[in-house]
N, C-alpha and C. Protein backbone atom coordinates (compact mmCIF):
# COMPACT_ATOMS: atom_id res chain seq x y z
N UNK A 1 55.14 -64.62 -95.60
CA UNK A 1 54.81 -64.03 -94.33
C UNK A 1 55.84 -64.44 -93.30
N UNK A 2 55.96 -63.75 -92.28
CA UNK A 2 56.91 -64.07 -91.14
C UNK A 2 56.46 -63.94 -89.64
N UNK A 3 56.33 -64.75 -89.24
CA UNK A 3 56.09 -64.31 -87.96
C UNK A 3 57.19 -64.30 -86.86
N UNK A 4 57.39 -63.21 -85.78
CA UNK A 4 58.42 -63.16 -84.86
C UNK A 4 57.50 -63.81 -83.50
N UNK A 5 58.05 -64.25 -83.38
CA UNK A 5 57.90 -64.18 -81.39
C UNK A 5 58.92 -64.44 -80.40
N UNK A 6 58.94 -63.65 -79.48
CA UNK A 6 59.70 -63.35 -78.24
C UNK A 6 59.35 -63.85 -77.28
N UNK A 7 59.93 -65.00 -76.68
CA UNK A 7 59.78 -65.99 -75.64
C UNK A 7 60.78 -66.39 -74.87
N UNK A 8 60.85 -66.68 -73.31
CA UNK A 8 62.12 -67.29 -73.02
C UNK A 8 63.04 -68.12 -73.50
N UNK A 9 62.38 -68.84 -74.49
CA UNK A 9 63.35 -69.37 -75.63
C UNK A 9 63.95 -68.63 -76.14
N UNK A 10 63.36 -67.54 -76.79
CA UNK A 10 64.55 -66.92 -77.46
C UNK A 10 63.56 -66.76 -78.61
N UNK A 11 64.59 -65.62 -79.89
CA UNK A 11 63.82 -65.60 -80.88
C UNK A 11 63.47 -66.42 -81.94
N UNK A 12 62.26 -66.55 -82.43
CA UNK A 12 61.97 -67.68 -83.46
C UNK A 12 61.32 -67.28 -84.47
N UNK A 13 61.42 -67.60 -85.63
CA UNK A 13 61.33 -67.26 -86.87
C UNK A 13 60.53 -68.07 -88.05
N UNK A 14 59.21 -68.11 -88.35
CA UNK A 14 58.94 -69.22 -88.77
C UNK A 14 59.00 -70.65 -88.53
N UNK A 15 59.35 -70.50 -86.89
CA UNK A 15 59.96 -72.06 -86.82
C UNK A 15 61.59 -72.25 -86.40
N UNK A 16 61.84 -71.37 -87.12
CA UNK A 16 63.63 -71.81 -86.68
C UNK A 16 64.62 -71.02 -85.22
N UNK A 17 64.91 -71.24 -85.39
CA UNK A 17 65.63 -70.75 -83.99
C UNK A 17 66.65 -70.04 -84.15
N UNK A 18 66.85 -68.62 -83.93
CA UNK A 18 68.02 -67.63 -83.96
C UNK A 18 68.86 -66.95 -83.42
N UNK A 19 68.14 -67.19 -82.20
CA UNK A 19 69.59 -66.80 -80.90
C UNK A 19 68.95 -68.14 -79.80
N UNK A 20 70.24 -68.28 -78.75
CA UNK A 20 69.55 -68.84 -77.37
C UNK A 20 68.55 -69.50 -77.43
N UNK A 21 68.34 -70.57 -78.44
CA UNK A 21 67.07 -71.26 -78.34
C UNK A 21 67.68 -72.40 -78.04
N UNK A 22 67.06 -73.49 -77.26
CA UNK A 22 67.16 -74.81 -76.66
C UNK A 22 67.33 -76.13 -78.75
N UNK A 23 67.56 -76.74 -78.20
CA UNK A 23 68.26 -77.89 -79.10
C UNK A 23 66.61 -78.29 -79.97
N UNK A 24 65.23 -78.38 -79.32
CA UNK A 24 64.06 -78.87 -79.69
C UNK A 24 63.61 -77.63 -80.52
N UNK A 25 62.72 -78.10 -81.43
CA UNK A 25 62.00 -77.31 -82.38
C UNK A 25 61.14 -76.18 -81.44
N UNK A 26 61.20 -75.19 -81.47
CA UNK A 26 60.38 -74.03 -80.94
C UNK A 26 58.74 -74.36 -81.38
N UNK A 27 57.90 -74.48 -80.51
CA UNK A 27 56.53 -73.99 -81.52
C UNK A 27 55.79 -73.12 -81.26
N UNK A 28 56.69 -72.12 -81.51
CA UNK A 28 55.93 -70.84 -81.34
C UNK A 28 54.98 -70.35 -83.02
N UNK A 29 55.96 -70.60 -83.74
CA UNK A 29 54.81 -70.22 -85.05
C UNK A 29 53.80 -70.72 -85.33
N UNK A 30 53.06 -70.44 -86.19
CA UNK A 30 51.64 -71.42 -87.10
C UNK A 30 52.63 -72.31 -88.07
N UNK A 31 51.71 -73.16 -88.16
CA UNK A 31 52.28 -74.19 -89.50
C UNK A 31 51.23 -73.67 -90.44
N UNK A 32 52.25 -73.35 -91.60
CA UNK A 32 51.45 -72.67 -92.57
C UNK A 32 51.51 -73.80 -94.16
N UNK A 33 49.90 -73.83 -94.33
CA UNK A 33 49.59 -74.78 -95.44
C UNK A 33 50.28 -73.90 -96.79
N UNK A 34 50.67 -74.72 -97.70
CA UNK A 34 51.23 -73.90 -99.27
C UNK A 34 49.87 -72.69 -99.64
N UNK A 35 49.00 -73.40 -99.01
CA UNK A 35 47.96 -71.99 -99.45
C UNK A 35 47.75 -70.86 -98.47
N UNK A 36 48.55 -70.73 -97.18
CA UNK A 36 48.73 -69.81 -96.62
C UNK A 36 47.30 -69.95 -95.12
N UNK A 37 46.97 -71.18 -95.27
CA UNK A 37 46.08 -71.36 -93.46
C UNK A 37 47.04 -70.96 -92.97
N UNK A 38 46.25 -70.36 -91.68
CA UNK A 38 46.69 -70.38 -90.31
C UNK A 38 46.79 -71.32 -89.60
N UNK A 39 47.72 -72.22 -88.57
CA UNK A 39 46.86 -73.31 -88.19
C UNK A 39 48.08 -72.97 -86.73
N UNK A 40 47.20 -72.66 -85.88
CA UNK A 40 48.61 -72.93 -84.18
C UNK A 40 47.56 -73.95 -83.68
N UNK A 41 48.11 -75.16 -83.93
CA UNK A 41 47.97 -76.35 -83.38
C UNK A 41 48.76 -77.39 -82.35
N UNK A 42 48.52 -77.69 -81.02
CA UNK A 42 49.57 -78.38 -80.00
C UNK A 42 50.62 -77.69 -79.74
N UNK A 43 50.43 -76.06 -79.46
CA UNK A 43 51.22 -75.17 -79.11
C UNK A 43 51.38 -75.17 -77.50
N UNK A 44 52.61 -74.28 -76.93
CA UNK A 44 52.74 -74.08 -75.86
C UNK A 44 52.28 -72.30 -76.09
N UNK A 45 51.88 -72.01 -76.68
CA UNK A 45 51.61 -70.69 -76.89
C UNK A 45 50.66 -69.60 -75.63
N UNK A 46 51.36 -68.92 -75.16
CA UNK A 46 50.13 -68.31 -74.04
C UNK A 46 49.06 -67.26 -75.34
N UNK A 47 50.07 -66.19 -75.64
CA UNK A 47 49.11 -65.55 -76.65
C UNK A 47 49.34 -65.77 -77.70
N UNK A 48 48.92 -65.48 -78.76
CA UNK A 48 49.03 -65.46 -80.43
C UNK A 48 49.87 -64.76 -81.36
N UNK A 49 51.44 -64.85 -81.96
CA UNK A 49 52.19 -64.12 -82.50
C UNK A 49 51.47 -63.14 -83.48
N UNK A 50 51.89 -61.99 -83.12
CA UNK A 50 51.43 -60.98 -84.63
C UNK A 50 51.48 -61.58 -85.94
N UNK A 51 49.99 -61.51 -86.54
CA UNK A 51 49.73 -62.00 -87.99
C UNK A 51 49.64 -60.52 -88.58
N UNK A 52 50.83 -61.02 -89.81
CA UNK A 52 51.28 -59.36 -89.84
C UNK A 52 50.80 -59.96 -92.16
N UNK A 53 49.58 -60.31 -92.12
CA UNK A 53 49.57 -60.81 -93.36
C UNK A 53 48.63 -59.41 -94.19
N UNK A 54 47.92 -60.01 -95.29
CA UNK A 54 47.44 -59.36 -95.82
C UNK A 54 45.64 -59.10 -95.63
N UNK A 55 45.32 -59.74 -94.67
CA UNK A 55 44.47 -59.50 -93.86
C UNK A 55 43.51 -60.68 -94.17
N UNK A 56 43.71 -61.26 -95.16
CA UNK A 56 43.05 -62.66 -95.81
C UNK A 56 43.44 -64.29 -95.70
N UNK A 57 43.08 -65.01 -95.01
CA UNK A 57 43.58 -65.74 -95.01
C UNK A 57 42.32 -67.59 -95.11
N UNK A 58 43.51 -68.70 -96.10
CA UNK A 58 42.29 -69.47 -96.59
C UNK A 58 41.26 -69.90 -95.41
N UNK A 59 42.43 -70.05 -94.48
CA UNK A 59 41.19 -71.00 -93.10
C UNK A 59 42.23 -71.13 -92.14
N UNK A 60 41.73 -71.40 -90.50
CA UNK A 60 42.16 -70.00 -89.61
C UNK A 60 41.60 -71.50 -88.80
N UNK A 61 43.06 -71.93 -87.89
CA UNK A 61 42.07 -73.37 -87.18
C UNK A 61 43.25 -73.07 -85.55
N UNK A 62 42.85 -73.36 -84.45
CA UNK A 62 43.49 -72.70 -83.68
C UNK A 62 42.94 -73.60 -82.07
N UNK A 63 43.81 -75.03 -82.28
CA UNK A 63 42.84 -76.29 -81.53
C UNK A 63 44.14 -76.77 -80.51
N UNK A 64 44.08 -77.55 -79.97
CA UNK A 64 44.91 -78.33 -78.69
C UNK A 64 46.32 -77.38 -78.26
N UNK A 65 45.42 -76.31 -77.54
CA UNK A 65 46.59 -74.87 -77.32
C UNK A 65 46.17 -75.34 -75.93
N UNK A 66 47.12 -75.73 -74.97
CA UNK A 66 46.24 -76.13 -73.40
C UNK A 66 47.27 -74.43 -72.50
N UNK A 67 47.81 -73.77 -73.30
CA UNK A 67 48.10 -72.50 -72.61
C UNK A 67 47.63 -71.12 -73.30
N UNK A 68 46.84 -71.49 -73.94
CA UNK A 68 46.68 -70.00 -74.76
C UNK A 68 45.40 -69.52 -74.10
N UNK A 69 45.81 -67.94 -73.76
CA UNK A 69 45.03 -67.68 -73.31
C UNK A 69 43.94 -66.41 -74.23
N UNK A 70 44.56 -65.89 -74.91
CA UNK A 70 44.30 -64.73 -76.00
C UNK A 70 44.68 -65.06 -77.37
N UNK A 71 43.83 -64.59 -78.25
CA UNK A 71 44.53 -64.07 -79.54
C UNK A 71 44.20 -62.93 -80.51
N UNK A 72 45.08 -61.76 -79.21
CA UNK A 72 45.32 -60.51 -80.12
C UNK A 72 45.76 -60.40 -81.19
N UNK A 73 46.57 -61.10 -81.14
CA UNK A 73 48.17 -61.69 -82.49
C UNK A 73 47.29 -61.27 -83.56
N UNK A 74 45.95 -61.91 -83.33
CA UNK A 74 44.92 -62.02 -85.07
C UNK A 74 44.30 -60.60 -85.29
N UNK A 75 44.96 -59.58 -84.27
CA UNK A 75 44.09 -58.53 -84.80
C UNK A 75 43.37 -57.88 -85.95
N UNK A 76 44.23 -58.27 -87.07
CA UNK A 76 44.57 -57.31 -88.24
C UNK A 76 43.70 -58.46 -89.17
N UNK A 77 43.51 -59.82 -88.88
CA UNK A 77 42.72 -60.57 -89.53
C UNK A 77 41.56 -60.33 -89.97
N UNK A 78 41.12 -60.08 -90.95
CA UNK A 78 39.39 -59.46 -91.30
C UNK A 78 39.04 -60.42 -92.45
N UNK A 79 39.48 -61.73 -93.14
CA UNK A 79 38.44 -62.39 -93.96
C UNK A 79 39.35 -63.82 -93.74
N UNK A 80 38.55 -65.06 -93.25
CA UNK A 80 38.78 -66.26 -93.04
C UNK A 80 38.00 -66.76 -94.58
N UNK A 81 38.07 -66.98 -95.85
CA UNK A 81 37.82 -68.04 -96.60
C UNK A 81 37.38 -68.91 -96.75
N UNK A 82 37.90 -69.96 -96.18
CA UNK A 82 37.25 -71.42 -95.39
C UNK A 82 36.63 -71.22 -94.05
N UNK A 83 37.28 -72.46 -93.37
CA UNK A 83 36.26 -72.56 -92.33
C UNK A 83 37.50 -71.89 -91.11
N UNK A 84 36.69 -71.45 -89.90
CA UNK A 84 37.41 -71.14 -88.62
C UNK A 84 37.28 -72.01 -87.76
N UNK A 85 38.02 -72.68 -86.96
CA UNK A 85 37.90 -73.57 -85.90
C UNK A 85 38.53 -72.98 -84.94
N UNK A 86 37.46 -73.11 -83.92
CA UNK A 86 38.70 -72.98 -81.94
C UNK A 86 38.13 -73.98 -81.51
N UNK A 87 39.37 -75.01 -80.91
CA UNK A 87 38.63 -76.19 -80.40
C UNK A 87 39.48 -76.40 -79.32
N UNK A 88 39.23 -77.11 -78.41
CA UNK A 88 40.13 -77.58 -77.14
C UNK A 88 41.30 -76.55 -76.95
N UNK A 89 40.80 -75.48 -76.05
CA UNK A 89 42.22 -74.54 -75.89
C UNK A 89 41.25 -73.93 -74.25
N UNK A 90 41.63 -74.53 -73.37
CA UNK A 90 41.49 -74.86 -72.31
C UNK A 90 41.47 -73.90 -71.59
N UNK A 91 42.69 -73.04 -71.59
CA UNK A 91 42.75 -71.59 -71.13
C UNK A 91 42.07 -70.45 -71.72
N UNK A 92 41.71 -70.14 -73.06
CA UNK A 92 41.49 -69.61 -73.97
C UNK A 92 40.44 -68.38 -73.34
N UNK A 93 40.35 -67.17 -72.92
CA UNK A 93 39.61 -66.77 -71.92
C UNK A 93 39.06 -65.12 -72.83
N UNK A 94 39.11 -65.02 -74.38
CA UNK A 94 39.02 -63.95 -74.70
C UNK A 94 39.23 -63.97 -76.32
N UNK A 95 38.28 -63.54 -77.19
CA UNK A 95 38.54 -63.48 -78.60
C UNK A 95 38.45 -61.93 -79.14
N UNK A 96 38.86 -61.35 -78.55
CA UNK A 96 38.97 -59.56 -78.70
C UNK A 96 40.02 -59.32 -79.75
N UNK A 97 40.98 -60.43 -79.83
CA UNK A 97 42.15 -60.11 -81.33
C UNK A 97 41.36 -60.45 -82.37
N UNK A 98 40.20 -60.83 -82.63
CA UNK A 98 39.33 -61.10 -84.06
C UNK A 98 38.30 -60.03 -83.82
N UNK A 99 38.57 -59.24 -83.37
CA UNK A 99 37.85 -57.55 -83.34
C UNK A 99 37.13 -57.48 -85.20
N UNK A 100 38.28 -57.14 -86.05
CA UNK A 100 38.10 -56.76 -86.83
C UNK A 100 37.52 -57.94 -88.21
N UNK A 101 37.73 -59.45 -87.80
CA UNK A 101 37.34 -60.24 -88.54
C UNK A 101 35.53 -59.90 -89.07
N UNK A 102 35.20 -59.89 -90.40
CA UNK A 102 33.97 -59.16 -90.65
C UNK A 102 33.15 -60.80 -91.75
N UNK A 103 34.41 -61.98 -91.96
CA UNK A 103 33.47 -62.38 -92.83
C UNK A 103 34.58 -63.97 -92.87
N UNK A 104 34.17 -64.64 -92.63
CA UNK A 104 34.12 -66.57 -92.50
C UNK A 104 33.17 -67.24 -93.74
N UNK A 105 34.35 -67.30 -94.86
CA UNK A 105 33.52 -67.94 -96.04
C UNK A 105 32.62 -69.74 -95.67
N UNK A 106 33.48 -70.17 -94.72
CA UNK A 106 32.90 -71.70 -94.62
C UNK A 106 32.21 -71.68 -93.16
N UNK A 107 32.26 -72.83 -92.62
CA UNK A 107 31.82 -73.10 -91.59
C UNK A 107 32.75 -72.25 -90.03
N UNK A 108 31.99 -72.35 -88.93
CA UNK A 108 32.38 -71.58 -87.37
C UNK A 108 32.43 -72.26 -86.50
N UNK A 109 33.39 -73.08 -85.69
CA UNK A 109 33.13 -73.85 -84.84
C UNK A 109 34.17 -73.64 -83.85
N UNK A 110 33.66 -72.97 -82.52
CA UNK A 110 33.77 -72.88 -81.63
C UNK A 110 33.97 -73.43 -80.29
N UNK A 111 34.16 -74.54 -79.66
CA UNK A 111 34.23 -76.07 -78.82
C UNK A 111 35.14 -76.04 -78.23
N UNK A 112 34.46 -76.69 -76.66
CA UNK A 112 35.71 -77.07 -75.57
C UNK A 112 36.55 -75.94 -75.28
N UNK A 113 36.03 -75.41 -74.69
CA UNK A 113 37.27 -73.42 -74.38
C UNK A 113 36.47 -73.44 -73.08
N UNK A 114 36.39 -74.06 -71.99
CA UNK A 114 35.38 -73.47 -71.03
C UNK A 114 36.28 -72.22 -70.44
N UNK A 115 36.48 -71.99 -70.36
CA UNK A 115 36.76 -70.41 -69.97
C UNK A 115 36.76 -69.65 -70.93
N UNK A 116 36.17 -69.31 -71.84
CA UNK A 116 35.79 -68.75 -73.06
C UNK A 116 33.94 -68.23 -72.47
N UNK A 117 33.64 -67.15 -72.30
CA UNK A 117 32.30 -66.91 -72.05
C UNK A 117 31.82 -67.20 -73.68
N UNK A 118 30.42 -67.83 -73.54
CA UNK A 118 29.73 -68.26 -74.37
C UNK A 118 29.20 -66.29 -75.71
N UNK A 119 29.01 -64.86 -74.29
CA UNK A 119 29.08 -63.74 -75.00
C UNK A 119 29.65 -63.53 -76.08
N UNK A 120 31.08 -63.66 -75.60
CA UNK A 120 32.23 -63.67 -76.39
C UNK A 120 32.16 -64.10 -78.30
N UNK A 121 31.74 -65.41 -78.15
CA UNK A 121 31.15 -66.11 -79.08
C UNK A 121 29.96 -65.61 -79.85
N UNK A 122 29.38 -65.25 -79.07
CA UNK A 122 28.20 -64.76 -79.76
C UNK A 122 28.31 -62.90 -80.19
N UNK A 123 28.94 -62.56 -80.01
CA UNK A 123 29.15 -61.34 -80.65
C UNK A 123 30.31 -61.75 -81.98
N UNK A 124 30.93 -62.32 -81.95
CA UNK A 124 31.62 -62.72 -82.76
C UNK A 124 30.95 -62.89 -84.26
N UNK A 125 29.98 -64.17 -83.96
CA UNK A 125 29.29 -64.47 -84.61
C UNK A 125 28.01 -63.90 -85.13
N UNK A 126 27.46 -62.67 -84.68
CA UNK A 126 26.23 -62.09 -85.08
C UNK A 126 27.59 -60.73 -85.85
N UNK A 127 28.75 -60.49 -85.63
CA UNK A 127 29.01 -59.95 -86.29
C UNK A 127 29.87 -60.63 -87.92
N UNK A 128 30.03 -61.77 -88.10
CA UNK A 128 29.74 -62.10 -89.09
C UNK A 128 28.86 -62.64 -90.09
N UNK A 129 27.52 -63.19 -89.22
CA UNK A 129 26.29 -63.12 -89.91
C UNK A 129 25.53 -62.18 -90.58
N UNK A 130 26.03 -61.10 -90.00
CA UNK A 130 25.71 -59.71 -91.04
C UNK A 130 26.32 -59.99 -92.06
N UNK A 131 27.75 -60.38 -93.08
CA UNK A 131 27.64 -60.95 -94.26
C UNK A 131 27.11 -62.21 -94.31
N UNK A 132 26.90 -63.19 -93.81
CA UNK A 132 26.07 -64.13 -94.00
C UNK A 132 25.38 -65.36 -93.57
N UNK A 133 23.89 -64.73 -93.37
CA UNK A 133 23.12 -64.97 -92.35
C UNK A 133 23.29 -66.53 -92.22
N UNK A 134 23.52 -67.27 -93.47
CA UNK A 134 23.11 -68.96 -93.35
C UNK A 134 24.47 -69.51 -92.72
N UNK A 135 25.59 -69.06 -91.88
CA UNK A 135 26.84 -69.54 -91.69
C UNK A 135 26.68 -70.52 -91.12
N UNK A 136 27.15 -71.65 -91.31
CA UNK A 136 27.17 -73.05 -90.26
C UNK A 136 27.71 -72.82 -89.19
N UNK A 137 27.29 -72.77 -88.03
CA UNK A 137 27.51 -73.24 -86.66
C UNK A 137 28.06 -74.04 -85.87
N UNK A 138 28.80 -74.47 -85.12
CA UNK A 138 29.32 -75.89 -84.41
C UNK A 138 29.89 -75.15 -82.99
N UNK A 139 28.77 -74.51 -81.77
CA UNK A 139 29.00 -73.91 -80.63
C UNK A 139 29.23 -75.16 -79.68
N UNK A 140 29.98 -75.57 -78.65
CA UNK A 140 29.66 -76.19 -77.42
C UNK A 140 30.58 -76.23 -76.56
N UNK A 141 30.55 -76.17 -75.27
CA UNK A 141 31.17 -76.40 -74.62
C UNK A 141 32.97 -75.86 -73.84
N UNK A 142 31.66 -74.60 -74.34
CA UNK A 142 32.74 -73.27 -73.89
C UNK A 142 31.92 -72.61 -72.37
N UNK A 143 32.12 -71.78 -71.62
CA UNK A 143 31.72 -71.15 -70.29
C UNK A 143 30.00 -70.69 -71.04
N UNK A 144 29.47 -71.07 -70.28
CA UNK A 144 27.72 -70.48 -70.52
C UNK A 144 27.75 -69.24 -69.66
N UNK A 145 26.93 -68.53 -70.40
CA UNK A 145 26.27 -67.28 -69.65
C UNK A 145 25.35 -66.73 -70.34
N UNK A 146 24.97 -65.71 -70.29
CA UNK A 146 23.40 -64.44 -70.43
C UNK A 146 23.33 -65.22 -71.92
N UNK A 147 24.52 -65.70 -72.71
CA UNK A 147 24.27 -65.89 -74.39
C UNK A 147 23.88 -67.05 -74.69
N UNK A 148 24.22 -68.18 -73.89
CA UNK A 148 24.11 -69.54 -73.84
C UNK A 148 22.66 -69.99 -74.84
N UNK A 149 21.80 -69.28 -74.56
CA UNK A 149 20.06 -69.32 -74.93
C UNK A 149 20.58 -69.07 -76.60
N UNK A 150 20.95 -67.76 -76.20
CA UNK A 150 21.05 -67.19 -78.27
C UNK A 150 21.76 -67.97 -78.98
N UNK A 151 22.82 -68.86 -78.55
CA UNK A 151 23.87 -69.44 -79.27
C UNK A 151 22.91 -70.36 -79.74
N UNK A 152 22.34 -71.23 -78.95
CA UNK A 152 21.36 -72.25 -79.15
C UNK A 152 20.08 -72.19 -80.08
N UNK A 153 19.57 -71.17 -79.90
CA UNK A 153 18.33 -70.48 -80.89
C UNK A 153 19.37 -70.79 -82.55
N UNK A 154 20.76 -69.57 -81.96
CA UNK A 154 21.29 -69.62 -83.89
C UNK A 154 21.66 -70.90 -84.60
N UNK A 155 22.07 -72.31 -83.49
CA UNK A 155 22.06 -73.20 -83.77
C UNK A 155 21.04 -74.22 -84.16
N UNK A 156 19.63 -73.94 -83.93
CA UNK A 156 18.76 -74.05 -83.94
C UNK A 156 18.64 -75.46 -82.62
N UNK A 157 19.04 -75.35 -81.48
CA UNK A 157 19.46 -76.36 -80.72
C UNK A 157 18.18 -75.63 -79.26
N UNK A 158 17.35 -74.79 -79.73
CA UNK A 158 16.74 -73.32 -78.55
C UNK A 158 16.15 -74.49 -78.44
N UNK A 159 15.72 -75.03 -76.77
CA UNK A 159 14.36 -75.66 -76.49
C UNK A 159 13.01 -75.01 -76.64
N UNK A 160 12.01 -75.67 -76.75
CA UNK A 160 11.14 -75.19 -76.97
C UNK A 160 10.56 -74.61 -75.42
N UNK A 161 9.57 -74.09 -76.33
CA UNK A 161 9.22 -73.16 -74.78
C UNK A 161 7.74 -73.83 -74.38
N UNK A 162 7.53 -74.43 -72.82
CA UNK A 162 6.28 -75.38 -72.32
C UNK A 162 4.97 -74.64 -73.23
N UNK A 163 4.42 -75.95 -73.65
CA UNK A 163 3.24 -75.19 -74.08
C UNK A 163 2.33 -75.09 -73.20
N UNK A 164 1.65 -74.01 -73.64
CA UNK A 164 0.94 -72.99 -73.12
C UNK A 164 -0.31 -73.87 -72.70
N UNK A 165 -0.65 -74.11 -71.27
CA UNK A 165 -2.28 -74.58 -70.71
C UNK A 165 -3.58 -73.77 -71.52
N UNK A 166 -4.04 -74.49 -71.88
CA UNK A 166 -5.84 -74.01 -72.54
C UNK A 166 -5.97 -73.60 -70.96
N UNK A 167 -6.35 -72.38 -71.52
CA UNK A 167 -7.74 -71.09 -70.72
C UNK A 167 -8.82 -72.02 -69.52
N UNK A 168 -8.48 -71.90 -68.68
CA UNK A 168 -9.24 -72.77 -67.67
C UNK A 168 -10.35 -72.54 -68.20
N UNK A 169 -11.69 -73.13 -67.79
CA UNK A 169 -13.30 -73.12 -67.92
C UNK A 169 -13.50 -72.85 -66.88
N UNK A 170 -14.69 -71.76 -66.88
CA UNK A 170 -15.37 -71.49 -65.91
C UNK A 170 -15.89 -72.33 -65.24
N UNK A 171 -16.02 -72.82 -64.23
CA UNK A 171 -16.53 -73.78 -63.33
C UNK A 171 -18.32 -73.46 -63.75
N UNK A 172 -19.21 -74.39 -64.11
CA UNK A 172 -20.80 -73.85 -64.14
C UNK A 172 -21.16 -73.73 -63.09
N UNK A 173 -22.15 -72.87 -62.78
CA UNK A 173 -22.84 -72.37 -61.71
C UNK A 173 -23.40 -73.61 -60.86
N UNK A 174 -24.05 -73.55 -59.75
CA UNK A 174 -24.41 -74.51 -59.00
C UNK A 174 -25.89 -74.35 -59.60
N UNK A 175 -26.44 -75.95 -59.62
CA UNK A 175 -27.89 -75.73 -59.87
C UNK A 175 -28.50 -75.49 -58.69
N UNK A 176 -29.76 -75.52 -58.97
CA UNK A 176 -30.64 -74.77 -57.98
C UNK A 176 -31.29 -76.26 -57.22
C-alpha cells in the first residue's frame, strides 16, 4: 500500500521524503504493522491521508493526534478485523470518513476526543452492531449530547431510573 500526502513539507511517501522536505522524519503516514494495521499515532496530522487499500484492514488505532481534526482519508475503509481505537485526539471534531465502515471484528473504543459529539459515536456504533450486536464498548470522554444517555445504556453504564413511590393511601375518613 502507499500512501501520498501533500503538506507544507512537501511530498511524503510512506514515510520518506521526496521533494523539499525538511532534514526530520515527516509523520505524515501510518506506521504500518507486517500485517497491514493502520496505526497514525503522535502525528502532526490535521486530516487523514487517503487509505487507498483493499478495504480490509487487521486493526485501525488512531490515538495522541493533538491536530487531527477529520478522518475522511478512511473513507473507503469498510472491515476493521481487530479492534478500533480513537483515543486522545483532542481536535478530532468528526468521524464521517468511516461512513462506509460496516463491521469491527474486536473491540470499539472511543476516548478523550472532547470535541467529538458523543452522536457521532453513536451512529457509528449502532451501525456496526447491526453485524454484531455483542461488540465491546470502551465510550468516554468525548463532547456529550442528545446521545450521551444511549452510549451509556449500550455500555451498560445507563443509571437507573428513581424508583417509582408506592400509590399514596387514601387518607381514612374522619370518624364520627
Amino acid at each position: 500500500m502507499r500512501y501520498f500526502i501533500l503538506s507544507p513539507l512537501g511530498l511524503a511517501l510512506c514515510g520518506l521524503c521526496l521533494s523539499g522536505c525538511p532534514s526530520e522524519k515527516p509523520t505524515a503516514a501510518p506506521e504500518q504493522s507486517a500485517a497491514g494495521s493502520l496505526v497514525y499515532q503522535d502525528t502532526d496530522l490535521v486530516l487523514l491521508p487517503t487509505y487507498q487499500g483493499s478495504g480490509e484492514v487487521p486493526q485501525l488505532r488512531i490515538e495522541n493526534n493533538p491536530n487531527l481534526k477529520g478522518v475522511t482519508g478512511l473513507r473507503d475503509l469498510v472491515v476493521v478485523s481487530g479492534d478500533l481505537s480513537i483515543r486522545n485526539n483532542p481536535s478530532l471534531a468528526g468521524l464521517r470518513g468511516l461512513g462506509k465502515l460496516k463491521q469491527v471484528g474486536g473491540s470499539v473504543t472511543v476516548t478523550d476526543c472532547p470535541k467529538l459529539l458523543d452522536c457521532e459515536v453513536y451512529f457509528m456504533v449502532q451501525r456496526l452492531r447491526a453485524q454484531r450486536p455483542d461488540i465491546k464498548l470502551t465510550i468516554s470522554g468525548n463532547k456529550e449530547d442528545s446521545c450521551t444517555s444511549k452510549l451509556d445504556r449500550l455500555q451498560g453504564k445507563a443509571k437507573s431510573p428513581p424508583a417509582s413511590q408506592p400509590a399514596s393511601q387514601p387518607s381514612p375518613a374522619p370518624g364520627p
